[in-house]
PDB file of N, CA and C in Angstrom:
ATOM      1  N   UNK A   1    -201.679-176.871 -71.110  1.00  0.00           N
ATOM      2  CA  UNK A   1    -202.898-176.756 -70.320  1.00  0.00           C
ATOM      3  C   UNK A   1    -203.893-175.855 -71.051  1.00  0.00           C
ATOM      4  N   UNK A   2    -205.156-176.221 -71.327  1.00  0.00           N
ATOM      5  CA  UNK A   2    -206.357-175.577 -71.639  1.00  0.00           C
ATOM      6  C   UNK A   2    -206.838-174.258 -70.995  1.00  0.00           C
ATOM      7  N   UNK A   3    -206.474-173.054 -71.661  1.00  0.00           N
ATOM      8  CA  UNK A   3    -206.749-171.943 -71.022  1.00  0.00           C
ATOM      9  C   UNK A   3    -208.444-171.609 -71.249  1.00  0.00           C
ATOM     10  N   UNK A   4    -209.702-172.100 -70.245  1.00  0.00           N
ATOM     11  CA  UNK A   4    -210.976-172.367 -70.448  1.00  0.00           C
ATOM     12  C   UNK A   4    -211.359-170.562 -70.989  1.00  0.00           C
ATOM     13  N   UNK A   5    -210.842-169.407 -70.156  1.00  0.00           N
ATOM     14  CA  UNK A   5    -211.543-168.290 -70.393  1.00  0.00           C
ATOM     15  C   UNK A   5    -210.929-167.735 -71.736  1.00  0.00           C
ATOM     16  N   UNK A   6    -209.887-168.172 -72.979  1.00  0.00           N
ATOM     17  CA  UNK A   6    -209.431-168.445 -74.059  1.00  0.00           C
ATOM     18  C   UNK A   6    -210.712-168.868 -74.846  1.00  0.00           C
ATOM     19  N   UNK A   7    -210.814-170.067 -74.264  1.00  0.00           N
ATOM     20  CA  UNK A   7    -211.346-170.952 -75.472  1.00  0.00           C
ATOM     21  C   UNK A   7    -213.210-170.013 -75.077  1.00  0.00           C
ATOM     22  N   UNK A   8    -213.785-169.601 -74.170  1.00  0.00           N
ATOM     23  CA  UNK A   8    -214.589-168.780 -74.058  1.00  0.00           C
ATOM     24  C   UNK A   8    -214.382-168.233 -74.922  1.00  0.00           C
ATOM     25  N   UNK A   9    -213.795-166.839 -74.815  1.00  0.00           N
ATOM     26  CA  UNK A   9    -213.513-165.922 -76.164  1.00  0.00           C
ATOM     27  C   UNK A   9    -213.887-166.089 -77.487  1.00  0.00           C
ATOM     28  N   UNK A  10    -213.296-167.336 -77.899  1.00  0.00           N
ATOM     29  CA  UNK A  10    -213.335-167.830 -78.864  1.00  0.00           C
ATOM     30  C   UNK A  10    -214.478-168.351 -79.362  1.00  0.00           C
ATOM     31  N   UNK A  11    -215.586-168.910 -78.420  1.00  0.00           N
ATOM     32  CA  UNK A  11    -216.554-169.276 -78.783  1.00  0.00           C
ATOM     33  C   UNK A  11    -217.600-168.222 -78.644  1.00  0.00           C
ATOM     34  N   UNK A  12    -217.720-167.622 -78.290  1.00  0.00           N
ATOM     35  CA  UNK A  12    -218.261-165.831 -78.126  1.00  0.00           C
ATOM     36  C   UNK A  12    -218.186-165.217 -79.120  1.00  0.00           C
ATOM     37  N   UNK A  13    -216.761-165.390 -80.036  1.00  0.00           N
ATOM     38  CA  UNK A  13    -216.703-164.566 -80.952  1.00  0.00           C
ATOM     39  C   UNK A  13    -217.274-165.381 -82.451  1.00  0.00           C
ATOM     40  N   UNK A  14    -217.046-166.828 -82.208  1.00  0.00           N
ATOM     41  CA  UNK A  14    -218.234-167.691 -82.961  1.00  0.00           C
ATOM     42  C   UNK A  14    -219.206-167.791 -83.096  1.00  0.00           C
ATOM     43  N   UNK A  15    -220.051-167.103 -82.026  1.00  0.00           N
ATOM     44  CA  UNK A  15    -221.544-167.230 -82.198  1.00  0.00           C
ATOM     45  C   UNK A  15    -221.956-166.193 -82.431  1.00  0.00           C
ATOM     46  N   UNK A  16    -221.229-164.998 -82.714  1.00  0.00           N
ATOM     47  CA  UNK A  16    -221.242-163.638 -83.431  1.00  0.00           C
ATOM     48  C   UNK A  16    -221.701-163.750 -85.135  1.00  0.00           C
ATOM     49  N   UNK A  17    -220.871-165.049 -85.507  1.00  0.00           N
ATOM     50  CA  UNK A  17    -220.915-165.073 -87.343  1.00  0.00           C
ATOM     51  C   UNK A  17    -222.498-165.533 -87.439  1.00  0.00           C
ATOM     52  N   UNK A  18    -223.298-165.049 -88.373  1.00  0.00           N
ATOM     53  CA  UNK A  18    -224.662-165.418 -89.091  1.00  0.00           C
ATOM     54  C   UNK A  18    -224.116-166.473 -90.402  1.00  0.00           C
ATOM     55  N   UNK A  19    -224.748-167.830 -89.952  1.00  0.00           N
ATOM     56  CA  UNK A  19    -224.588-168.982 -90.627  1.00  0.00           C
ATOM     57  C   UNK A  19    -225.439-168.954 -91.203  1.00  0.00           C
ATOM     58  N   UNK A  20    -226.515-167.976 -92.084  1.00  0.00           N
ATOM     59  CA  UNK A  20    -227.633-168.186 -92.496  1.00  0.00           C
ATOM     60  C   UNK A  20    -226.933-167.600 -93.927  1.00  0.00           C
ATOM     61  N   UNK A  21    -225.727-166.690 -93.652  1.00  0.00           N
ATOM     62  CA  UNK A  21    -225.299-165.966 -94.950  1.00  0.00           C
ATOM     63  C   UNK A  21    -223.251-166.122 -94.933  1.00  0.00           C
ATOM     64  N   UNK A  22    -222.601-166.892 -95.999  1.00  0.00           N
ATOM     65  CA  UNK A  22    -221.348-166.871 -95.484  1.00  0.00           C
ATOM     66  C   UNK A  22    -221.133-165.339 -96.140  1.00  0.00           C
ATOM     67  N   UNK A  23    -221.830-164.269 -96.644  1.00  0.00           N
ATOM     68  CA  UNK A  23    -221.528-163.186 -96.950  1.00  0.00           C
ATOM     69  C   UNK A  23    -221.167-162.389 -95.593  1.00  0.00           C
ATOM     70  N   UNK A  24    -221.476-162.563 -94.715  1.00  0.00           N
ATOM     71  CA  UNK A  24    -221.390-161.763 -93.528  1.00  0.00           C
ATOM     72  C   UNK A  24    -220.176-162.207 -92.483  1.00  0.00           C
ATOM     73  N   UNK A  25    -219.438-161.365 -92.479  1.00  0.00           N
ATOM     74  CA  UNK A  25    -218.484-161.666 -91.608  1.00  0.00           C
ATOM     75  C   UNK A  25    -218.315-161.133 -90.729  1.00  0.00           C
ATOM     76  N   UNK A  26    -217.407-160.662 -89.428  1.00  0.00           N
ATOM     77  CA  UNK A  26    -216.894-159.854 -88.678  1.00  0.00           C
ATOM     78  C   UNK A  26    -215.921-159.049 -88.557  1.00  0.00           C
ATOM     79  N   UNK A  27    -215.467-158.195 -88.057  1.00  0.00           N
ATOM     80  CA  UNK A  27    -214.752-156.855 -87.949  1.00  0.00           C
ATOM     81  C   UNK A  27    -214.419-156.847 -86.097  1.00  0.00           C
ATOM     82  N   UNK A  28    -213.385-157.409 -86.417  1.00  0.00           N
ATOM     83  CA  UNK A  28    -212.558-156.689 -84.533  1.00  0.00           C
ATOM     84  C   UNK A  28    -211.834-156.147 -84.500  1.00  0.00           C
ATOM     85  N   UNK A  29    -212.244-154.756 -84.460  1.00  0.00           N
ATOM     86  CA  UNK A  29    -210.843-153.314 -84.409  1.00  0.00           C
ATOM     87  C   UNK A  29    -210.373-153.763 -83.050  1.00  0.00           C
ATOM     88  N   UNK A  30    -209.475-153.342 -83.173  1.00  0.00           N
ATOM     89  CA  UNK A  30    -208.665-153.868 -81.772  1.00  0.00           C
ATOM     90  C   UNK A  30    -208.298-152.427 -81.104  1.00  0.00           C
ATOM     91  N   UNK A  31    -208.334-151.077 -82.100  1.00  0.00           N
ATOM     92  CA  UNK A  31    -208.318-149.841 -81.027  1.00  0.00           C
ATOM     93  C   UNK A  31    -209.676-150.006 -80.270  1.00  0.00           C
ATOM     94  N   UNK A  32    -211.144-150.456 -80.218  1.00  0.00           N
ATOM     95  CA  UNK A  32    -211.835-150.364 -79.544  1.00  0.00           C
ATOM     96  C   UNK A  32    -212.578-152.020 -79.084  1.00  0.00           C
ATOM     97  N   UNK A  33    -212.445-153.071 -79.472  1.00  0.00           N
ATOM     98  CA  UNK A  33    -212.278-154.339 -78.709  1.00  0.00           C
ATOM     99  C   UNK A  33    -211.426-154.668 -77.078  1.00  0.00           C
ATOM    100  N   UNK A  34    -212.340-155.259 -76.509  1.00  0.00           N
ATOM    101  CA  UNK A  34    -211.012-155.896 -75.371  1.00  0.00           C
ATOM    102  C   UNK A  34    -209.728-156.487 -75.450  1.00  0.00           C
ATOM    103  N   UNK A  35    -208.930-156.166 -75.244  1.00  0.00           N
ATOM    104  CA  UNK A  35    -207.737-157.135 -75.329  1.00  0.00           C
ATOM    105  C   UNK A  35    -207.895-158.536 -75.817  1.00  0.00           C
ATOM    106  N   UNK A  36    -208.744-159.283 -75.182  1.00  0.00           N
ATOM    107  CA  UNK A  36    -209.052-160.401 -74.963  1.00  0.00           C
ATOM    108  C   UNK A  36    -209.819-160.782 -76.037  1.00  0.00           C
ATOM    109  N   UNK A  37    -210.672-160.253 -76.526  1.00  0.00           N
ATOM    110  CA  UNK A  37    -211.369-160.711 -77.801  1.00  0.00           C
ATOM    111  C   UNK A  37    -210.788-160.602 -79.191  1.00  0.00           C
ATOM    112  N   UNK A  38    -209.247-159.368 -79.134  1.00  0.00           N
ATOM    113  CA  UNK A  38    -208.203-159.454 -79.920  1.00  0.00           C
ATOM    114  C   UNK A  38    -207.991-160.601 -80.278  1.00  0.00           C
ATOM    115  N   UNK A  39    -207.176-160.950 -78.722  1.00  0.00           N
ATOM    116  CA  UNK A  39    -206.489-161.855 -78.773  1.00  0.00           C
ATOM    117  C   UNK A  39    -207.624-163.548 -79.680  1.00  0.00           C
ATOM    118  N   UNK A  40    -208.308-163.490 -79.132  1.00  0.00           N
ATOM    119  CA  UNK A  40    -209.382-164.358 -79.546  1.00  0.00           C
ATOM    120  C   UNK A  40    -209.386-164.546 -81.279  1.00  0.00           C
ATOM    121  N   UNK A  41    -209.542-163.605 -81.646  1.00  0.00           N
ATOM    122  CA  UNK A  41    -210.057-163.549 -83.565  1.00  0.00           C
ATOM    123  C   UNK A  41    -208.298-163.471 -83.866  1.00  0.00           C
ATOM    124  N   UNK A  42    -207.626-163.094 -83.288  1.00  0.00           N
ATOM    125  CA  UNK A  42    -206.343-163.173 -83.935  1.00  0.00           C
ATOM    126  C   UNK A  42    -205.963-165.478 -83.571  1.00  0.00           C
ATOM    127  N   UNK A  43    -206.335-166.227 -82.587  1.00  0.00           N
ATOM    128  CA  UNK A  43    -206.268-167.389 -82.409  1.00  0.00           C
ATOM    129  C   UNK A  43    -207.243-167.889 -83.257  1.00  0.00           C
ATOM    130  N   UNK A  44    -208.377-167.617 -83.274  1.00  0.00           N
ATOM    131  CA  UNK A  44    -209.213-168.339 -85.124  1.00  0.00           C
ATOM    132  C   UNK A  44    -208.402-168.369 -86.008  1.00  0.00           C
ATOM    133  N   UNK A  45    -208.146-167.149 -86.367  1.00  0.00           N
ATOM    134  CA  UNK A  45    -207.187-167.141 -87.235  1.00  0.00           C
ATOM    135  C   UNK A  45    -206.346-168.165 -87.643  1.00  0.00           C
ATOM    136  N   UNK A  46    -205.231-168.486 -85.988  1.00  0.00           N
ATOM    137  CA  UNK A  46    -204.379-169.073 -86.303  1.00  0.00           C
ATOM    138  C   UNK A  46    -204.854-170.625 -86.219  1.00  0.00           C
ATOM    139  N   UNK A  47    -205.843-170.703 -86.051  1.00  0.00           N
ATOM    140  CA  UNK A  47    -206.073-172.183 -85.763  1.00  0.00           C
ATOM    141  C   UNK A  47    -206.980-172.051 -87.734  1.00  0.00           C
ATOM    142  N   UNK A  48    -207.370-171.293 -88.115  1.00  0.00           N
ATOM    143  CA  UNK A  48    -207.668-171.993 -89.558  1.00  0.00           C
ATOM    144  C   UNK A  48    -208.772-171.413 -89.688  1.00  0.00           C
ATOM    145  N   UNK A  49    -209.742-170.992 -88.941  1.00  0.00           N
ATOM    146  CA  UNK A  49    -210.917-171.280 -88.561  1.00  0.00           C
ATOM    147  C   UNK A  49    -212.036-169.325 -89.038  1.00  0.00           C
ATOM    148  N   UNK A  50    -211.122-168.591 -88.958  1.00  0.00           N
ATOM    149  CA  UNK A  50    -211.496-167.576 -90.011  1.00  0.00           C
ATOM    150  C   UNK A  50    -209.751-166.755 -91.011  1.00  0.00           C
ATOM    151  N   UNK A  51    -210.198-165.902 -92.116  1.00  0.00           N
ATOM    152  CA  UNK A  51    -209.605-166.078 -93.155  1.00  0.00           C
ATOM    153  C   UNK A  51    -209.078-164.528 -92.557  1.00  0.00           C
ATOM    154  N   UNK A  52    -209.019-163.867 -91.739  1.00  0.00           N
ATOM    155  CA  UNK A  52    -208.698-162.515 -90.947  1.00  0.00           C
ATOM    156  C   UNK A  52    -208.149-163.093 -89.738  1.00  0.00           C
ATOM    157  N   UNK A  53    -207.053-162.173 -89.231  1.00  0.00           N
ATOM    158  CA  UNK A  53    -206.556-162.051 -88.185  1.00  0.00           C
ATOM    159  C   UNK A  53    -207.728-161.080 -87.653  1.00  0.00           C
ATOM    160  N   UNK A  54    -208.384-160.546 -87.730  1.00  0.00           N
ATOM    161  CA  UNK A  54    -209.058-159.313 -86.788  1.00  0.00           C
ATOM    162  C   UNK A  54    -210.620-159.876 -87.426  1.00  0.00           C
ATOM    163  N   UNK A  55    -210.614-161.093 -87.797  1.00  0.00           N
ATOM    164  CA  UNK A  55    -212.204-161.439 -87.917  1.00  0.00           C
ATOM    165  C   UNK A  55    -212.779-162.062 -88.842  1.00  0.00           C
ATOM    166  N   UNK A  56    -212.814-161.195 -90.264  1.00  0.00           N
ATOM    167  CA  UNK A  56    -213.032-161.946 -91.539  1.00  0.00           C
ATOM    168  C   UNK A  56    -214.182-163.168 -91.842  1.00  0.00           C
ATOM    169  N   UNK A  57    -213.973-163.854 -92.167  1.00  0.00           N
ATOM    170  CA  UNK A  57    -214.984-164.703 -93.051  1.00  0.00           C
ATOM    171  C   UNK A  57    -214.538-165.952 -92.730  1.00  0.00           C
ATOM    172  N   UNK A  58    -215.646-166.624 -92.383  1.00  0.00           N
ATOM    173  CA  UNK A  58    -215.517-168.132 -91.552  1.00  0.00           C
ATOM    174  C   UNK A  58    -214.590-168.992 -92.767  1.00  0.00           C
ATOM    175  N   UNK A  59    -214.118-169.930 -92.758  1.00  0.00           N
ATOM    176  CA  UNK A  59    -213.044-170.674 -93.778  1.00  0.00           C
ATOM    177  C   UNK A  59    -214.445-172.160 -93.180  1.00  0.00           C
ATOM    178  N   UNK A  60    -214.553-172.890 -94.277  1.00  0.00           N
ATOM    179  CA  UNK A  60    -214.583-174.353 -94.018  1.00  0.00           C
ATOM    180  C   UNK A  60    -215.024-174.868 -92.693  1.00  0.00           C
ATOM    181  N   UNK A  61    -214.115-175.257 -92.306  1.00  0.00           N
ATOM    182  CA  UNK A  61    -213.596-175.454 -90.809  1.00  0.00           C
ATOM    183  C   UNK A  61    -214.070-174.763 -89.802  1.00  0.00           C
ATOM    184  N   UNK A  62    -213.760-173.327 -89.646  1.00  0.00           N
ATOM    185  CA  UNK A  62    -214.853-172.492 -88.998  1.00  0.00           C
ATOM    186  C   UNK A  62    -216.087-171.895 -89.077  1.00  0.00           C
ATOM    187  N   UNK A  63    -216.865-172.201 -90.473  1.00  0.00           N
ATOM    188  CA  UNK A  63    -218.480-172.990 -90.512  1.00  0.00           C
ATOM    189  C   UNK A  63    -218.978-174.051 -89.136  1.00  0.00           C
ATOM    190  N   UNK A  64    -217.792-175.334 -89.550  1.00  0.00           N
ATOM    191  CA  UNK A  64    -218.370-176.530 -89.090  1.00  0.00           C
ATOM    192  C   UNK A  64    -218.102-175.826 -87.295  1.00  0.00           C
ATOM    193  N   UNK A  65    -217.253-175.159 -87.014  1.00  0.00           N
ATOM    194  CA  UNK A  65    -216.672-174.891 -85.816  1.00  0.00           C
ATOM    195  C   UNK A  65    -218.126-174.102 -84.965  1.00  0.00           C
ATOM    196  N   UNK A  66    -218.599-173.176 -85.835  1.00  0.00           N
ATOM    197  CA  UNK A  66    -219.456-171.775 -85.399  1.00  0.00           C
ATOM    198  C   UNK A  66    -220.568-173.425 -85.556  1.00  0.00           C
ATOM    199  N   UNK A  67    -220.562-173.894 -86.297  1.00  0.00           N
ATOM    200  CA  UNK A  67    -221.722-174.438 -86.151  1.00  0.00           C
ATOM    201  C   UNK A  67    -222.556-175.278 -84.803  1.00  0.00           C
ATOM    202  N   UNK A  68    -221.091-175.758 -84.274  1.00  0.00           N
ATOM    203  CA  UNK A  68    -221.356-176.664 -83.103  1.00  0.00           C
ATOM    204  C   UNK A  68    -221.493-175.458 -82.522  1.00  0.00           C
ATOM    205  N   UNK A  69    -220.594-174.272 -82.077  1.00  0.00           N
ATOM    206  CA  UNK A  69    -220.673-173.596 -81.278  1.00  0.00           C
ATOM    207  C   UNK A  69    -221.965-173.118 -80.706  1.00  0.00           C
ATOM    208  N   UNK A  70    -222.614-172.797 -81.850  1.00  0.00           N
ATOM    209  CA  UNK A  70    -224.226-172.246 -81.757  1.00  0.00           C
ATOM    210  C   UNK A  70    -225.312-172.969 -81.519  1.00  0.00           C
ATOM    211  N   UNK A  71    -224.820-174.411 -81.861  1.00  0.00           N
ATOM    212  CA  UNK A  71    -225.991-175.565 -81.381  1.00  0.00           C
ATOM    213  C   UNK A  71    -225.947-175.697 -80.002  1.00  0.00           C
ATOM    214  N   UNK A  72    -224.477-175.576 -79.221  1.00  0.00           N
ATOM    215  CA  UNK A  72    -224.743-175.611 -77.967  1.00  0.00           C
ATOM    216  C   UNK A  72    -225.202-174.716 -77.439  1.00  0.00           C
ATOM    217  N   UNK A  73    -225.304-173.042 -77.697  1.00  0.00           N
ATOM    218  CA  UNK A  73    -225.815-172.283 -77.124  1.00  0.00           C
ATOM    219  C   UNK A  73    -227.064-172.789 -77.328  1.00  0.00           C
ATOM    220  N   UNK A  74    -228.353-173.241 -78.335  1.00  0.00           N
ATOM    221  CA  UNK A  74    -228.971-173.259 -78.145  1.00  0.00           C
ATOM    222  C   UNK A  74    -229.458-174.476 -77.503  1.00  0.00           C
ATOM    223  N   UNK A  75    -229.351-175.397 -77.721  1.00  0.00           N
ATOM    224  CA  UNK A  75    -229.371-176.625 -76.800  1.00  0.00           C
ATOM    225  C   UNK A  75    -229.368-176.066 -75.201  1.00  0.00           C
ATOM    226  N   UNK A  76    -228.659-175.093 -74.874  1.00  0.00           N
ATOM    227  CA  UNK A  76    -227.902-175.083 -73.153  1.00  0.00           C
ATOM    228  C   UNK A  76    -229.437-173.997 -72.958  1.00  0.00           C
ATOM    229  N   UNK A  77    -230.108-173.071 -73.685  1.00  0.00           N
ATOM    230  CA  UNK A  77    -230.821-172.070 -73.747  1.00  0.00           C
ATOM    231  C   UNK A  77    -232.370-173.032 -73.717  1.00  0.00           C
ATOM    232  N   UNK A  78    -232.381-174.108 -73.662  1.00  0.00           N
ATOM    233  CA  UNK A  78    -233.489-174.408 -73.468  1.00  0.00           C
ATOM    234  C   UNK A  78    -233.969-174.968 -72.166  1.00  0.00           C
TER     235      UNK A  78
END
């Protein structure tokens, strides 16, 4: 079963990465992150989609991933 406030997380923490530069990545200390957004960048991770368990640098895959992610925010924002 599809855990929806999971896959939230996850896309939250996707629309964090700047696709304008793959130099820029993210950083989720987990002594001062939510549990939940841990848990989140540690599941990118495992799904492929960044090159860090705690954040790192989009891979391939999580380009194309952040990419949809952010089109829908903006699409939904209009």
């Amino acid at each position: 079963m599809i855990n929806v406030s999971e896959r939230i997380e996850e896309i939250k923490l996707l629309n964090q990465f700047n696709l304008d530069s793959r130099a820029n990545g993210i950083k989720v200390h987990s002594h001062e992150a939510a549990p939940e957004v841990v848990a989140a960048a540690e599941r990118l991770f495992n799904k492929g989609l960044t090159d860090h368990v705690d954040g790192g640098y989009l891979t391939e895959l999580g380009v194309e991933a952040a990419t949809h992610a952010q089109s829908l925010m903006r699409l939904l924002a209009d």
